[in-house]
PDB file of N, CA and C in Angstrom:
ATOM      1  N   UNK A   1      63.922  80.148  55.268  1.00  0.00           N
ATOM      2  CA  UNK A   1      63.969  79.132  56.311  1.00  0.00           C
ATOM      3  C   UNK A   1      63.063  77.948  55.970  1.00  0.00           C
ATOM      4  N   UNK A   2      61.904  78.191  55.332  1.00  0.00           N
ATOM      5  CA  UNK A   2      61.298  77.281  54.884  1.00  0.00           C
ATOM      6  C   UNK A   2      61.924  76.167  53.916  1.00  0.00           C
ATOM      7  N   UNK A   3      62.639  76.843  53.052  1.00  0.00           N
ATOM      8  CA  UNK A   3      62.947  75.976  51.901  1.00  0.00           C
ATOM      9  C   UNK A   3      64.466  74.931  52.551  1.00  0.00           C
ATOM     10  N   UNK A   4      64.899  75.968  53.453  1.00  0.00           N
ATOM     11  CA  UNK A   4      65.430  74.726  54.214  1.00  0.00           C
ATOM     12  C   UNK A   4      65.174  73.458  55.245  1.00  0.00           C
ATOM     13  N   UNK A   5      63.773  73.992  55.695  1.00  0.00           N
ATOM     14  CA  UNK A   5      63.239  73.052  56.449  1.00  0.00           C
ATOM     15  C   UNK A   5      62.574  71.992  55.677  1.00  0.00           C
ATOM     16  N   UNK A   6      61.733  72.264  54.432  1.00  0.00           N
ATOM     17  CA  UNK A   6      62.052  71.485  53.816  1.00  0.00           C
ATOM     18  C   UNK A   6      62.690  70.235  53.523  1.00  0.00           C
ATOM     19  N   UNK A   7      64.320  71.087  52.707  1.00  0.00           N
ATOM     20  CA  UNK A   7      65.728  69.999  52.193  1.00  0.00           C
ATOM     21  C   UNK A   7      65.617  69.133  53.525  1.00  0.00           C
ATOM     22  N   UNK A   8      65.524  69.683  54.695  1.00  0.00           N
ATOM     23  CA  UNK A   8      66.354  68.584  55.534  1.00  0.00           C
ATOM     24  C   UNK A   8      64.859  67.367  55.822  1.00  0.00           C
ATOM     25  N   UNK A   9      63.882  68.282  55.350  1.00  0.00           N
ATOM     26  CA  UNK A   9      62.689  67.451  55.849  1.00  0.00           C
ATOM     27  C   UNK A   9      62.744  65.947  55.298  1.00  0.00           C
ATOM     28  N   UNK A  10      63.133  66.192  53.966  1.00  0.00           N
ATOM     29  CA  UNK A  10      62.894  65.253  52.748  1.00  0.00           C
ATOM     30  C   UNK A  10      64.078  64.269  52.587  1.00  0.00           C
ATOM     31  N   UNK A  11      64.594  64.821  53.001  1.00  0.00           N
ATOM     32  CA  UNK A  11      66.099  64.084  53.617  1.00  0.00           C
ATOM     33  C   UNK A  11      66.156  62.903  54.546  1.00  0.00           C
ATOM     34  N   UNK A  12      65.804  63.722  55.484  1.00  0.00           N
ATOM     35  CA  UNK A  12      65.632  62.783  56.968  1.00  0.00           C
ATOM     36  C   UNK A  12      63.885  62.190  57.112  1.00  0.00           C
ATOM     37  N   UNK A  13      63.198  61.669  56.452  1.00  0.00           N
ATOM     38  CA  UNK A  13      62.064  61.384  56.816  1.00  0.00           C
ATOM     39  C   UNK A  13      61.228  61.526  56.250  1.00  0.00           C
ATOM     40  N   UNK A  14      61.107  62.576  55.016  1.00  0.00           N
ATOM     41  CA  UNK A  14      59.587  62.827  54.817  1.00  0.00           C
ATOM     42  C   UNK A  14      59.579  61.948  53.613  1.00  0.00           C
ATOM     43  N   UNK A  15      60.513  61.837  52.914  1.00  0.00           N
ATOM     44  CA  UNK A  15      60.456  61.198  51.436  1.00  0.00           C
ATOM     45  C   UNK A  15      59.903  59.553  51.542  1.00  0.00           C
ATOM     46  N   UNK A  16      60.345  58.991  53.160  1.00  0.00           N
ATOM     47  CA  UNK A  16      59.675  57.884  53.401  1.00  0.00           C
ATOM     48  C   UNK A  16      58.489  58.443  53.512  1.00  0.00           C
ATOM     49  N   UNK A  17      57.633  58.920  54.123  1.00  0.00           N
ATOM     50  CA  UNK A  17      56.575  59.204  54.465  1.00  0.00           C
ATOM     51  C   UNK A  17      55.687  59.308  53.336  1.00  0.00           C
ATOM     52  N   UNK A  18      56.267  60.065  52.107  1.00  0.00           N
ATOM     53  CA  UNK A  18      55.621  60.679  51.314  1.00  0.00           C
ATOM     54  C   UNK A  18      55.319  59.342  50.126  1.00  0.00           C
ATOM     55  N   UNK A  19      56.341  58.527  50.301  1.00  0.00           N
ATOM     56  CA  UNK A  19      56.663  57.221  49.529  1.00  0.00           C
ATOM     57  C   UNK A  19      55.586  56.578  49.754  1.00  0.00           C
ATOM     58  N   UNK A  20      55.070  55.788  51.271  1.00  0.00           N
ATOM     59  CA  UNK A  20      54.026  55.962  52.087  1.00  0.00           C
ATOM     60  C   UNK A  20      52.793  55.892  51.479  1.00  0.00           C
ATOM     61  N   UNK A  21      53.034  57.294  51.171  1.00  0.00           N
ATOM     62  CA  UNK A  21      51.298  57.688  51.408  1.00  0.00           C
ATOM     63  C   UNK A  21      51.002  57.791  49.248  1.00  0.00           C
ATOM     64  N   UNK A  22      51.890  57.504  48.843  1.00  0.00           N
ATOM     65  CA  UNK A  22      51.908  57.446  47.099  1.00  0.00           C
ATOM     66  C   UNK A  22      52.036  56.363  46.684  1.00  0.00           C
ATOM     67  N   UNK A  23      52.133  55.155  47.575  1.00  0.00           N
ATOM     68  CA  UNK A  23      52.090  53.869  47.309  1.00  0.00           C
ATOM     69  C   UNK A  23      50.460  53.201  47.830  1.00  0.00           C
ATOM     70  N   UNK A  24      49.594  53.732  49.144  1.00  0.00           N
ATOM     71  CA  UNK A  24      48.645  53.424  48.960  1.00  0.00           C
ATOM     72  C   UNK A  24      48.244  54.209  48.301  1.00  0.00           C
ATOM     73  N   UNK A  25      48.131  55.627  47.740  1.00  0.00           N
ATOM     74  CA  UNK A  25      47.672  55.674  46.856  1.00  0.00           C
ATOM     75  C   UNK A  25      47.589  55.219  44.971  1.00  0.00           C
ATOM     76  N   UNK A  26      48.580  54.751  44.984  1.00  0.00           N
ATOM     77  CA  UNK A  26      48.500  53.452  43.353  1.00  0.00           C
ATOM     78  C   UNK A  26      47.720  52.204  44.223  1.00  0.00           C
ATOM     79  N   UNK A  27      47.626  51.889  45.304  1.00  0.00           N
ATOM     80  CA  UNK A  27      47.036  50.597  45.656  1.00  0.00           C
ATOM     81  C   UNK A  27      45.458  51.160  45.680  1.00  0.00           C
ATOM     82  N   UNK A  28      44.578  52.260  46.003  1.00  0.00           N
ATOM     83  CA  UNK A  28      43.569  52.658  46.121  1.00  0.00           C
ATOM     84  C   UNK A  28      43.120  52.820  44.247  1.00  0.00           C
ATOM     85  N   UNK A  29      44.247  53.285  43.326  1.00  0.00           N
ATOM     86  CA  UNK A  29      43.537  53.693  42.134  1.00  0.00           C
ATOM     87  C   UNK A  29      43.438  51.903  41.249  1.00  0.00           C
ATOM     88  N   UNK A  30      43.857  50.709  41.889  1.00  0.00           N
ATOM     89  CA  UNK A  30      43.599  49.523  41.454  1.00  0.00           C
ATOM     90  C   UNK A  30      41.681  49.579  41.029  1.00  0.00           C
ATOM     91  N   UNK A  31      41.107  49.865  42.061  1.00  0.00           N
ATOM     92  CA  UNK A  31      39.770  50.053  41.889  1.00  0.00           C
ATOM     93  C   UNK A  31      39.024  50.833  41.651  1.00  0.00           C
ATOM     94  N   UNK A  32      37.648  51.043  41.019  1.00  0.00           N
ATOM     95  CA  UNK A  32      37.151  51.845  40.710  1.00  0.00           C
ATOM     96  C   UNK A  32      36.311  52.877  42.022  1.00  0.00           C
ATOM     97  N   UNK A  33      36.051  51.811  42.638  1.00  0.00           N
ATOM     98  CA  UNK A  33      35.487  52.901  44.154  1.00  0.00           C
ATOM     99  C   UNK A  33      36.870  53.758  44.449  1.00  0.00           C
ATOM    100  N   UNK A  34      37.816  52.700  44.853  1.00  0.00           N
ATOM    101  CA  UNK A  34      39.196  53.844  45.371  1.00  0.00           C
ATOM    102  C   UNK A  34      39.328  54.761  44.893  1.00  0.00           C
ATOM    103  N   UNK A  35      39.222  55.087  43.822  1.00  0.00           N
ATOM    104  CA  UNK A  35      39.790  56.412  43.083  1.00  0.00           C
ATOM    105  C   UNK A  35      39.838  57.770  43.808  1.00  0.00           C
ATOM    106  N   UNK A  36      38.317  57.859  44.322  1.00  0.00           N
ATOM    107  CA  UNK A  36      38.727  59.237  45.040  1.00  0.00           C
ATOM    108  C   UNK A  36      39.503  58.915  46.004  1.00  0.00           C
ATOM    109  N   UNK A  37      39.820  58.158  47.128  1.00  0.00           N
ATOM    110  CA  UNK A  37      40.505  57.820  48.091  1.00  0.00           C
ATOM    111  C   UNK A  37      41.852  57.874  47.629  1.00  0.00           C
ATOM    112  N   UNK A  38      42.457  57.264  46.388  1.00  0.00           N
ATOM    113  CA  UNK A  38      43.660  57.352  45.564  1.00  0.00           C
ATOM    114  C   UNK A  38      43.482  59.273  45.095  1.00  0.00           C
ATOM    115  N   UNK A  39      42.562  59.756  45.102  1.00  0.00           N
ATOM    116  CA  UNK A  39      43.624  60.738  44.355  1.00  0.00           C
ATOM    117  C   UNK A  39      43.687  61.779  45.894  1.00  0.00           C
ATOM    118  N   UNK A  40      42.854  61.673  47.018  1.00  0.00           N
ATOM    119  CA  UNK A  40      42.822  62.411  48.366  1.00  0.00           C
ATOM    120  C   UNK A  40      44.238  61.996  48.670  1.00  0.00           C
ATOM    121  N   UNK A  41      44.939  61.221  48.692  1.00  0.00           N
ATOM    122  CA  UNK A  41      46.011  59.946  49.391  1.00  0.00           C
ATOM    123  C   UNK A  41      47.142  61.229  48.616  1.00  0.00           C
ATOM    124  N   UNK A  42      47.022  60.850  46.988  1.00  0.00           N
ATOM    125  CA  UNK A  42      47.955  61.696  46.170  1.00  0.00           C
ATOM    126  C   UNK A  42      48.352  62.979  46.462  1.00  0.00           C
ATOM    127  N   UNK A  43      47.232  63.781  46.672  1.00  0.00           N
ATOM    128  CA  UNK A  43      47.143  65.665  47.050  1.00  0.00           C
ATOM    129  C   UNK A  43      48.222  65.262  48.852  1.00  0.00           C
ATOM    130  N   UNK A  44      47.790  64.379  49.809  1.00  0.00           N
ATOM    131  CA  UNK A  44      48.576  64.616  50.656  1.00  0.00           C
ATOM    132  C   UNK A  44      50.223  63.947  50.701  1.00  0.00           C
ATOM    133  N   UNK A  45      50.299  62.986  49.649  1.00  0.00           N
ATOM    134  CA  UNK A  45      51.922  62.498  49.323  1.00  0.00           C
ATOM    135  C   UNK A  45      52.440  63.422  49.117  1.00  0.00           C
ATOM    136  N   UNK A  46      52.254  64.687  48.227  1.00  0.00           N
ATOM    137  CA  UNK A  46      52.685  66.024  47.282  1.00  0.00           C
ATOM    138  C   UNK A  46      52.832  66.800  48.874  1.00  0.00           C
ATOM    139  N   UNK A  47      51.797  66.650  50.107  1.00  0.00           N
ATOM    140  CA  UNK A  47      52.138  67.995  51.446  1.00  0.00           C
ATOM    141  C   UNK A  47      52.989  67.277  52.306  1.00  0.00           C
ATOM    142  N   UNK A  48      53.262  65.800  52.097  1.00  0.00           N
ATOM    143  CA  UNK A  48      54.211  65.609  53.333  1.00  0.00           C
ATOM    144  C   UNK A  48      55.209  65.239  52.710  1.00  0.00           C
ATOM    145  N   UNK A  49      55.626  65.577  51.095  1.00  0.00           N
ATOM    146  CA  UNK A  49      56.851  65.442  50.982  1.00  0.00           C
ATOM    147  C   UNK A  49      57.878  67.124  51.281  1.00  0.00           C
ATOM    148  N   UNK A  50      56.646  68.331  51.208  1.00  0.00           N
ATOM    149  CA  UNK A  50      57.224  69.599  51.199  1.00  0.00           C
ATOM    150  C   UNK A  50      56.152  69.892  51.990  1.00  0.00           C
ATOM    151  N   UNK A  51      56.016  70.030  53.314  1.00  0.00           N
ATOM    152  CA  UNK A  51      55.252  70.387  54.351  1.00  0.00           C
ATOM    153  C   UNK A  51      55.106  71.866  54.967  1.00  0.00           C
ATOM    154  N   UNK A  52      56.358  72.404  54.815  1.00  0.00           N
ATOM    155  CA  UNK A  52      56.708  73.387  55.951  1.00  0.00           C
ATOM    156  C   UNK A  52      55.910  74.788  55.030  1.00  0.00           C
ATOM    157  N   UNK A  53      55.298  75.395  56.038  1.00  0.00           N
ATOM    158  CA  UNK A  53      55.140  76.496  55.227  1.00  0.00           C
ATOM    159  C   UNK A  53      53.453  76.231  54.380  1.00  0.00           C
ATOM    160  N   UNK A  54      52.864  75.124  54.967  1.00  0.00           N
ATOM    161  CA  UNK A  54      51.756  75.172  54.498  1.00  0.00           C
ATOM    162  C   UNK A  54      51.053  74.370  55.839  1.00  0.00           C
ATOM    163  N   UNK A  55      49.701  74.733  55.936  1.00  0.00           N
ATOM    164  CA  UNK A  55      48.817  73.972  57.176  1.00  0.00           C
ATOM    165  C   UNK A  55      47.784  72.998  56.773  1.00  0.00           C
ATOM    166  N   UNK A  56      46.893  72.685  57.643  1.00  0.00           N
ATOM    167  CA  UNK A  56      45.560  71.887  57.222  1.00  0.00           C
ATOM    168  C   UNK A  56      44.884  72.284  58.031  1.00  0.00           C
ATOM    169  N   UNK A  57      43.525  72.307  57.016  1.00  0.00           N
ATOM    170  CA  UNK A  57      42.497  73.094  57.841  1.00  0.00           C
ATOM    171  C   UNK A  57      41.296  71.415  57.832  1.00  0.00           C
ATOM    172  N   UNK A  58      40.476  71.114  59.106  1.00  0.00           N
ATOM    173  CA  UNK A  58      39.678  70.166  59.008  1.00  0.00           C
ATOM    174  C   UNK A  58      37.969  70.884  59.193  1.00  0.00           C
ATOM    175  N   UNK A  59      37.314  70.100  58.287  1.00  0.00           N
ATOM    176  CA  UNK A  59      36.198  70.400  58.198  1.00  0.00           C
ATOM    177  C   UNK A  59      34.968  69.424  58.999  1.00  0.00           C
ATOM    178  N   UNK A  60      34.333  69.570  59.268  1.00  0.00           N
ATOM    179  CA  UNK A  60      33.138  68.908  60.002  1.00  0.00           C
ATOM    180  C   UNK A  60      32.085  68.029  59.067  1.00  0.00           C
ATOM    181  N   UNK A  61      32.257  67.457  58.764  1.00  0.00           N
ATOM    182  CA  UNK A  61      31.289  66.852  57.515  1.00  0.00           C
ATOM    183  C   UNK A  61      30.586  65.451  57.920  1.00  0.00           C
ATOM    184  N   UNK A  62      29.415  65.058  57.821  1.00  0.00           N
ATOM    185  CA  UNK A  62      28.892  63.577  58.038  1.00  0.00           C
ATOM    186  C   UNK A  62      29.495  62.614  57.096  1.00  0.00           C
ATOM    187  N   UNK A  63      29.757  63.348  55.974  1.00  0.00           N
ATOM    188  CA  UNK A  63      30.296  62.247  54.655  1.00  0.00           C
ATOM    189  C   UNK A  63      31.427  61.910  55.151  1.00  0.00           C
ATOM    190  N   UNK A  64      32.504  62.973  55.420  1.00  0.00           N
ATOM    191  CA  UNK A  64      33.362  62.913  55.328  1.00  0.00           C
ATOM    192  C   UNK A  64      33.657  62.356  57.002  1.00  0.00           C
ATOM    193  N   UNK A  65      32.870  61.948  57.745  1.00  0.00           N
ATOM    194  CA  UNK A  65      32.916  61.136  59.089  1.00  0.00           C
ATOM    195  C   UNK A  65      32.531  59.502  58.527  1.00  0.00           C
ATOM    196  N   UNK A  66      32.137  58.985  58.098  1.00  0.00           N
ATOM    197  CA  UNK A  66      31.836  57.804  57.401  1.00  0.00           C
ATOM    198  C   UNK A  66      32.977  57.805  56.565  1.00  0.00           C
ATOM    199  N   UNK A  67      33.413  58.411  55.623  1.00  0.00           N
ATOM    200  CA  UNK A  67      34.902  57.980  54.945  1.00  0.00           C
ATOM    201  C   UNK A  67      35.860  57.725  55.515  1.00  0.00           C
ATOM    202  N   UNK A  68      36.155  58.577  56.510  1.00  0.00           N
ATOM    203  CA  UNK A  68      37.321  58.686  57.392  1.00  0.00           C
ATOM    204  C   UNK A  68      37.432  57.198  58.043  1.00  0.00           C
ATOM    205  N   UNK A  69      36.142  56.810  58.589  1.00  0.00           N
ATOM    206  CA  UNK A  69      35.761  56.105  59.635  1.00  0.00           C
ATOM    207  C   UNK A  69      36.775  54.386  58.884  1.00  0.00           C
ATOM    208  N   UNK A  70      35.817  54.364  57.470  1.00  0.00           N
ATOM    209  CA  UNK A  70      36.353  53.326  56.699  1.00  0.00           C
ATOM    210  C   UNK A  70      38.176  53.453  56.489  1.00  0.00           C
ATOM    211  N   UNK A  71      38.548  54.497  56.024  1.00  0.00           N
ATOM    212  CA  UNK A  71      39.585  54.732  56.083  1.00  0.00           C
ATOM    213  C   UNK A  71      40.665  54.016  57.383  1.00  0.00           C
ATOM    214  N   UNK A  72      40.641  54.853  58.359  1.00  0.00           N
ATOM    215  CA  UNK A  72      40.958  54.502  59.702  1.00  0.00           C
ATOM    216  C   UNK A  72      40.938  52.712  59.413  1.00  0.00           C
ATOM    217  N   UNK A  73      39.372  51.886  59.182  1.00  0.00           N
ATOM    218  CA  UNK A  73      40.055  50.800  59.177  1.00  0.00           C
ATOM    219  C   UNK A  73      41.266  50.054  58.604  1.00  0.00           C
ATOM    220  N   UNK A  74      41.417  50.912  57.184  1.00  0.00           N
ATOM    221  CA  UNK A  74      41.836  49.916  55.942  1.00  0.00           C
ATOM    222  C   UNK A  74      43.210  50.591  56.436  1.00  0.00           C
ATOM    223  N   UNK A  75      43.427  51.563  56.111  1.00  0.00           N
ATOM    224  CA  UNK A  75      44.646  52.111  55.893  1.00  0.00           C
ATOM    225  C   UNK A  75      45.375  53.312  56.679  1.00  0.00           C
ATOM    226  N   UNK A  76      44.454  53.726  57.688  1.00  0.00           N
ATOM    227  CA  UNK A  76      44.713  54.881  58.558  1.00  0.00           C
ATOM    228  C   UNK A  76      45.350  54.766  59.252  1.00  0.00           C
ATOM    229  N   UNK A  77      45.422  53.770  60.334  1.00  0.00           N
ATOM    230  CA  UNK A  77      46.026  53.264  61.416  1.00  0.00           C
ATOM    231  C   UNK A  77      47.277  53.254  61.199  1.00  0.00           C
ATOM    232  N   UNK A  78      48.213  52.542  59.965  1.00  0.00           N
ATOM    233  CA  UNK A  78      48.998  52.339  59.212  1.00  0.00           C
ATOM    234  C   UNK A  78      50.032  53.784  59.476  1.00  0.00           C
ATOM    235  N   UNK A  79      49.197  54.153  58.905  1.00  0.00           N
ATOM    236  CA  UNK A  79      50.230  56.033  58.149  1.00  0.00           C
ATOM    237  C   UNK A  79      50.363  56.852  59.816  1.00  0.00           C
ATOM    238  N   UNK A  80      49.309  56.395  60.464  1.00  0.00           N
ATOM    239  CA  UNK A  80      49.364  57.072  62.264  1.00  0.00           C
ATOM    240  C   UNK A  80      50.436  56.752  62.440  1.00  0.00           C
ATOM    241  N   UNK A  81      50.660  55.290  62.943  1.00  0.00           N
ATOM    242  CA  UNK A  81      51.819  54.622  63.526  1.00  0.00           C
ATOM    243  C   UNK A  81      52.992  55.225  62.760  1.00  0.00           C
ATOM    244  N   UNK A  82      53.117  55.265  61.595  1.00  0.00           N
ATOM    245  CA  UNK A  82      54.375  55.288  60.656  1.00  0.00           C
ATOM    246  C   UNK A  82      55.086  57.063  61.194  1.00  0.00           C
ATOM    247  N   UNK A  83      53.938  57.944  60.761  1.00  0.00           N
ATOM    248  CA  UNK A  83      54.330  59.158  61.627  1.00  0.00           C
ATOM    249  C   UNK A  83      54.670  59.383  62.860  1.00  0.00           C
ATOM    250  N   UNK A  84      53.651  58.773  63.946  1.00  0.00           N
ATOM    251  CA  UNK A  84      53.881  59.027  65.149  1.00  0.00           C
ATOM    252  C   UNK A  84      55.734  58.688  65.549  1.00  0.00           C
ATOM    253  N   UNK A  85      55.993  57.604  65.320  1.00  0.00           N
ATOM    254  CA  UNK A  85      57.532  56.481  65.369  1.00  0.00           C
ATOM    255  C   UNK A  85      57.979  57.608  64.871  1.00  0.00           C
ATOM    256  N   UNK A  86      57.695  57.955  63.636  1.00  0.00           N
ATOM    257  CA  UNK A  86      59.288  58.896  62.946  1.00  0.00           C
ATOM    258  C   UNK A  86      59.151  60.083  63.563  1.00  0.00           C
ATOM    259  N   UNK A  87      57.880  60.934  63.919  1.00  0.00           N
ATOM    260  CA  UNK A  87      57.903  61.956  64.833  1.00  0.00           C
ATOM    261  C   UNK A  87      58.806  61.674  66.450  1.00  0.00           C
ATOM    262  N   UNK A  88      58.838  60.702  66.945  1.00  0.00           N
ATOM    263  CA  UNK A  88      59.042  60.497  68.521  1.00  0.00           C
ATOM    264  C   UNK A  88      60.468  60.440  68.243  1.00  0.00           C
ATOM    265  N   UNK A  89      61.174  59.783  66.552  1.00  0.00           N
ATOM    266  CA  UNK A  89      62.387  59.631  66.596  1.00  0.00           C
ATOM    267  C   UNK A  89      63.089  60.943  66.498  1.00  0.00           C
ATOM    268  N   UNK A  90      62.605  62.011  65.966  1.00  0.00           N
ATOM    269  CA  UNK A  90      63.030  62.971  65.268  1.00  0.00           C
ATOM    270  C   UNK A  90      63.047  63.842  67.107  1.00  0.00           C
ATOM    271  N   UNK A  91      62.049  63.688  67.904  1.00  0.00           N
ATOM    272  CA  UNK A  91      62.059  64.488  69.181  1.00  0.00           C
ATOM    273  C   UNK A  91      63.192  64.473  69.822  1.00  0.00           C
ATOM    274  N   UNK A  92      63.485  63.230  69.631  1.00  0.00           N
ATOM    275  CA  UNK A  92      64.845  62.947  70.734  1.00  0.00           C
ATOM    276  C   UNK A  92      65.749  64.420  70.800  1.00  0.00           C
ATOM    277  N   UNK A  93      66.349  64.713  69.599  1.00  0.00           N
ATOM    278  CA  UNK A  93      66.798  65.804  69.924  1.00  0.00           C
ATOM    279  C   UNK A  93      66.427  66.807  69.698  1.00  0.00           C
ATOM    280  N   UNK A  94      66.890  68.162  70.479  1.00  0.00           N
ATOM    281  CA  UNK A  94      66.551  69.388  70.171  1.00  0.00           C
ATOM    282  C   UNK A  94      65.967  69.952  68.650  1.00  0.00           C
ATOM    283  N   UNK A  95      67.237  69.771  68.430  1.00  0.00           N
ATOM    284  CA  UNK A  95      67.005  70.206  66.866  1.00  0.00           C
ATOM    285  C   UNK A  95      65.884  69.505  65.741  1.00  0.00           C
ATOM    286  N   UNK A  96      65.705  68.392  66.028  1.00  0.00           N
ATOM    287  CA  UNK A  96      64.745  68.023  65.495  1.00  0.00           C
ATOM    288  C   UNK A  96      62.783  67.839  65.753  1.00  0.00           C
ATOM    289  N   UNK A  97      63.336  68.800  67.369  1.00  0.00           N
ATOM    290  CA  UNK A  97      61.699  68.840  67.718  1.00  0.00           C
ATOM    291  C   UNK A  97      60.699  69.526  66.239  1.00  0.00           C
ATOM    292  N   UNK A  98      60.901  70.317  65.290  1.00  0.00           N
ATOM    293  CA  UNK A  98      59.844  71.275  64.976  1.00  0.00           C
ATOM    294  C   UNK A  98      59.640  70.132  63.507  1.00  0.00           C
ATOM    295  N   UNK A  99      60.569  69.117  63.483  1.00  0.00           N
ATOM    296  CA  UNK A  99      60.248  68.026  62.217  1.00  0.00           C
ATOM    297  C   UNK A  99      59.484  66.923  63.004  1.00  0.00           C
ATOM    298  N   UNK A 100      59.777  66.367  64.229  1.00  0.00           N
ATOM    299  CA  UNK A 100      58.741  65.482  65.067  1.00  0.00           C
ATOM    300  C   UNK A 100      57.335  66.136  65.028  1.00  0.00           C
ATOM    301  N   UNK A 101      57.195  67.326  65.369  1.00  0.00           N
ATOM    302  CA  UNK A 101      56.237  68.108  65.070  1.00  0.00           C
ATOM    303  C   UNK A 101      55.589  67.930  64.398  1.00  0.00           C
ATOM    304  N   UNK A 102      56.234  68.235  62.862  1.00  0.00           N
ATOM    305  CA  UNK A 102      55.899  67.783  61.404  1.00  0.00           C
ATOM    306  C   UNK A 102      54.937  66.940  61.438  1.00  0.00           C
ATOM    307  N   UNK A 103      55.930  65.648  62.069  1.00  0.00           N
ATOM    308  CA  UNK A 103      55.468  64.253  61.624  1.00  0.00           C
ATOM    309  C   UNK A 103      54.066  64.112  62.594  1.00  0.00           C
ATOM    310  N   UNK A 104      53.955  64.570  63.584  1.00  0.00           N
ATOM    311  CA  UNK A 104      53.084  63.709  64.172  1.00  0.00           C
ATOM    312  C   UNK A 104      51.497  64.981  64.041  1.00  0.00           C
ATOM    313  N   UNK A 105      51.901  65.551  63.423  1.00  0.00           N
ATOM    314  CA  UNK A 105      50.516  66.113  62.378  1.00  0.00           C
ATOM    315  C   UNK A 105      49.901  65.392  61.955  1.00  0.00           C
ATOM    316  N   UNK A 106      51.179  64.826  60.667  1.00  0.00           N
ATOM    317  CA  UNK A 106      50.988  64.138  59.851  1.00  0.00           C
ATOM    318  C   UNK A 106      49.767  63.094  60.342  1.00  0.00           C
ATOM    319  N   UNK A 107      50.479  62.244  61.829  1.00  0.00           N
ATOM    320  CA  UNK A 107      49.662  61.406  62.245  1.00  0.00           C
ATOM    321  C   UNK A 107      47.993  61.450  62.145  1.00  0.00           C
ATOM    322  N   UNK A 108      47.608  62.906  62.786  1.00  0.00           N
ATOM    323  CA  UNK A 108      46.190  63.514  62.394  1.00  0.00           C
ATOM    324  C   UNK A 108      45.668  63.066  60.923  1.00  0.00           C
ATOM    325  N   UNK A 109      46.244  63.717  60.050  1.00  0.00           N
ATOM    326  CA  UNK A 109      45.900  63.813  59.117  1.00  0.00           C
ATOM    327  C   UNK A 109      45.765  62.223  57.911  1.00  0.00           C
ATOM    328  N   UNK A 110      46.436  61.758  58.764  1.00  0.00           N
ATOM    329  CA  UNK A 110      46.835  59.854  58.230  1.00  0.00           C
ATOM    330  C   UNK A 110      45.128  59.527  59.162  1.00  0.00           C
ATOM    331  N   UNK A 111      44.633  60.156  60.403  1.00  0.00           N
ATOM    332  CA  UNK A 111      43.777  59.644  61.015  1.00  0.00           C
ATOM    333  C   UNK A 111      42.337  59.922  60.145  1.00  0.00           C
ATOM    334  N   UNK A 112      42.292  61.610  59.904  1.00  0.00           N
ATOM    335  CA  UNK A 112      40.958  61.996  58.741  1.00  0.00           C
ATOM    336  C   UNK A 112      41.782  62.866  57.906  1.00  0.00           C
ATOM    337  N   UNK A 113      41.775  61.972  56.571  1.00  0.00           N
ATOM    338  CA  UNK A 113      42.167  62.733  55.584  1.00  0.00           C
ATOM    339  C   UNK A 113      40.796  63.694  54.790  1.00  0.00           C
ATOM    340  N   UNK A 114      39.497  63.208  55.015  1.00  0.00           N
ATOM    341  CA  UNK A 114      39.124  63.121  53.986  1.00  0.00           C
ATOM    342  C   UNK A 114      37.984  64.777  54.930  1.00  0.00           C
ATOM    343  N   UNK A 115      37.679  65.491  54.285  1.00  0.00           N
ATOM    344  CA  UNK A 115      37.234  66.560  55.128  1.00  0.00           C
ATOM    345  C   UNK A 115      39.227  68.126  55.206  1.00  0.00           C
ATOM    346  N   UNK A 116      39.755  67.414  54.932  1.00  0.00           N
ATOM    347  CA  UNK A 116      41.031  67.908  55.648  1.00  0.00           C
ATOM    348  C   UNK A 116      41.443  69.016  53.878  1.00  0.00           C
ATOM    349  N   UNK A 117      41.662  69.811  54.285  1.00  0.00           N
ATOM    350  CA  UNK A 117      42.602  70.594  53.009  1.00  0.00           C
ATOM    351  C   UNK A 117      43.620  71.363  53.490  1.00  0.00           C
ATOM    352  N   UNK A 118      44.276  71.355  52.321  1.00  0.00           N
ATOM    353  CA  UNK A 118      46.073  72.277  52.320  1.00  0.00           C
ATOM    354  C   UNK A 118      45.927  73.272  51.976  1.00  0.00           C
ATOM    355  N   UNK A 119      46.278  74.248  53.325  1.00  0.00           N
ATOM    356  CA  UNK A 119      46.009  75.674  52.498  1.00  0.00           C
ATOM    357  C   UNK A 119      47.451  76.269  52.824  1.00  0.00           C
TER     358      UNK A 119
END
């Protein structure tokens, strides 16, 4: 069931998403500070293009509250909105509640990436 939730994930939505989040990340590896931010960006393009069947766990960190924080300005807000919209679109119907779902994780995780892992 997974590997079909998946196909249809990547289908209908996630491949934008995932496009997304692998395009600021080549815009983050332009610089030498970005890099870690470019390769955090990368590890989550790779979970929201094949999502299902894996979670995120968030951690409590001061560092990682100051990254986030910067984040959120530059580029966070961005990937929220982009999920939330494709999550609310995907609700409309039944069948697509548990991919709205999906998406508006996603939103979280577009909010603090950085503290956040795929397990």
């Amino acid at each position: 069931m997974k590997v079909i939730g998946n196909i249809l994930w990547v289908v209908f939505g996630g491949l934008l998403l995932s496009i997304i989040w692998l395009i600021i990340a080549l815009i983050c590896f332009c610089t030498v500070i970005g890099i870690p931010i470019g390769v955090q960006c990368f590890k989550f393009a790779k979970f929201v293009l094949w999502p299902f069947g894996k979670t995120i766990v968030f951690s409590n960190n001061s560092g990682h509250f100051l990254l986030n924080i910067v984040w959120i300005a530059v580029f966070g807000w961005e990937l929220a909105v982009a999920s939330v919209v494709i999550g609310l679109i995907w609700c409309i119907t039944i069948i697509g509640i548990p991919f709205g779902l999906q998406s508006i994780k996603f939103a979280r995780l577009a909010f603090f990436p950085f503290g956040a892992k795929v397990v």
